[in-house]
C-alpha atoms as a PDB file:
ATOM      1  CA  UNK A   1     -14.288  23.851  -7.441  1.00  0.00           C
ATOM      2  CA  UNK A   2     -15.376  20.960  -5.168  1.00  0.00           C
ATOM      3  CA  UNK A   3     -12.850  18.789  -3.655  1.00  0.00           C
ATOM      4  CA  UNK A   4     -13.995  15.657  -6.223  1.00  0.00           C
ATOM      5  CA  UNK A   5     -13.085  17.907  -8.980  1.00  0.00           C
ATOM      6  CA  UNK A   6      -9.947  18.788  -7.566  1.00  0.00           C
ATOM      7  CA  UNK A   7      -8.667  15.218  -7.007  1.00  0.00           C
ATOM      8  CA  UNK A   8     -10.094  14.168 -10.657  1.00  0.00           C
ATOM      9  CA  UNK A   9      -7.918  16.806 -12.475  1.00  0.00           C
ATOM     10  CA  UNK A  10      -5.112  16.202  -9.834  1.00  0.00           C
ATOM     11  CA  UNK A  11      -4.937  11.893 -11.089  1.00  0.00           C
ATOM     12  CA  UNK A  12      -5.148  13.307 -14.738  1.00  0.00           C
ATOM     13  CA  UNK A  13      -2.148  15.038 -14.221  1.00  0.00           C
ATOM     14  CA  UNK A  14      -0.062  12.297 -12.399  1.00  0.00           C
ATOM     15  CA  UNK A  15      -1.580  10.092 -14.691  1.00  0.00           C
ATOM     16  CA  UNK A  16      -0.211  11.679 -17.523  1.00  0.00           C
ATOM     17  CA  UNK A  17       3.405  12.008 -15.540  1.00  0.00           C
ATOM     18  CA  UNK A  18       3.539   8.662 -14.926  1.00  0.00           C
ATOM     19  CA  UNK A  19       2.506   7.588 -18.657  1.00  0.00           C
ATOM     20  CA  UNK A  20       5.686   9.169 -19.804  1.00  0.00           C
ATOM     21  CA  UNK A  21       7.975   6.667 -17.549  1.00  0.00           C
ATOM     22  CA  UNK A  22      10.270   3.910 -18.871  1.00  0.00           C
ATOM     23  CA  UNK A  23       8.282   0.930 -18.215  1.00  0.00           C
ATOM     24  CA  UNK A  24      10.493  -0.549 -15.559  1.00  0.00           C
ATOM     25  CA  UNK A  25       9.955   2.356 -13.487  1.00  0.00           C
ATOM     26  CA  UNK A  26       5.946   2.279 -13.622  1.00  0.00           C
ATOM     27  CA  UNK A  27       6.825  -1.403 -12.722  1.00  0.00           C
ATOM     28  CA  UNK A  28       8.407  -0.341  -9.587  1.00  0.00           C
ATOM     29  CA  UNK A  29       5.605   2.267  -8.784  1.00  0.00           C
ATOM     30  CA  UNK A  30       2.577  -0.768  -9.438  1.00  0.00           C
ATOM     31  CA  UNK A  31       4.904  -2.980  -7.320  1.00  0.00           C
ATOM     32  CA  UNK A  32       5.569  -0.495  -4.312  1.00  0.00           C
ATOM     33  CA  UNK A  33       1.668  -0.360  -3.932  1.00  0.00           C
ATOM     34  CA  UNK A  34       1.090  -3.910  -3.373  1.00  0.00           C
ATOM     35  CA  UNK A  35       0.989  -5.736   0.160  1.00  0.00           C
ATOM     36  CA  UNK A  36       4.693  -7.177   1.362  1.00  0.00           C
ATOM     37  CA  UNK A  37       3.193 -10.246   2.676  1.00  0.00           C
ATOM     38  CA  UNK A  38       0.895 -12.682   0.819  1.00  0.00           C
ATOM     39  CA  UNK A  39      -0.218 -13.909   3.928  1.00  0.00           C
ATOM     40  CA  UNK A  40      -1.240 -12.724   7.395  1.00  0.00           C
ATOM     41  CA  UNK A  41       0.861 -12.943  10.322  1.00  0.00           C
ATOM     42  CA  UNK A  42      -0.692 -14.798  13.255  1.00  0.00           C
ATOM     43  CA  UNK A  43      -0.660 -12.281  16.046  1.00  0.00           C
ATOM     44  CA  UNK A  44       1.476 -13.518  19.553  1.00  0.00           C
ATOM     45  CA  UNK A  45      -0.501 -13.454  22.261  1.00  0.00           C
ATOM     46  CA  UNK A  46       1.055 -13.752  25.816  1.00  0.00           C
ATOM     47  CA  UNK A  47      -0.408 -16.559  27.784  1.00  0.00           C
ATOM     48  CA  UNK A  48      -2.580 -14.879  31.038  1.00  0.00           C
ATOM     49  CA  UNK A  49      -1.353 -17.912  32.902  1.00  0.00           C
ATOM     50  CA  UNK A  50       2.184 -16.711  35.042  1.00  0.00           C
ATOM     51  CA  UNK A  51       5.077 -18.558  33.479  1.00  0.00           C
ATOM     52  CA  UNK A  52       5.832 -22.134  35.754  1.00  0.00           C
ATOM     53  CA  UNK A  53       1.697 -22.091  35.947  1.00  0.00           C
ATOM     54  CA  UNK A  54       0.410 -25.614  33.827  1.00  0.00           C
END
């Protein structure tokens, strides 16, 4: 059985778990999968000039 196959049959099976759940909780599985942050965070940089320098 190839490794494809193996993951195909494996999502069937959670797949079928998970369509059993309460609705709330598949609400809190979608919801834990998405990014925290709608938005990206500027990176800090640290200025190469020494601090005092202008």
């Amino acid at each position: 059985m190839t490794n494809r196959r193996k993951l195909r049959q494996a999502a069937r099976k959670a797949a079928r778990i998970v369509g059993t759940w309460p609705a709330w909780k598949r609400t809190i599985l979608l919801d834990s999968l998405k990014a925290t942050n709608s938005y990206s965070r500027v990176p800090v940089r640290r200025s190469t000039k020494a601090e005092g320098e202008s």
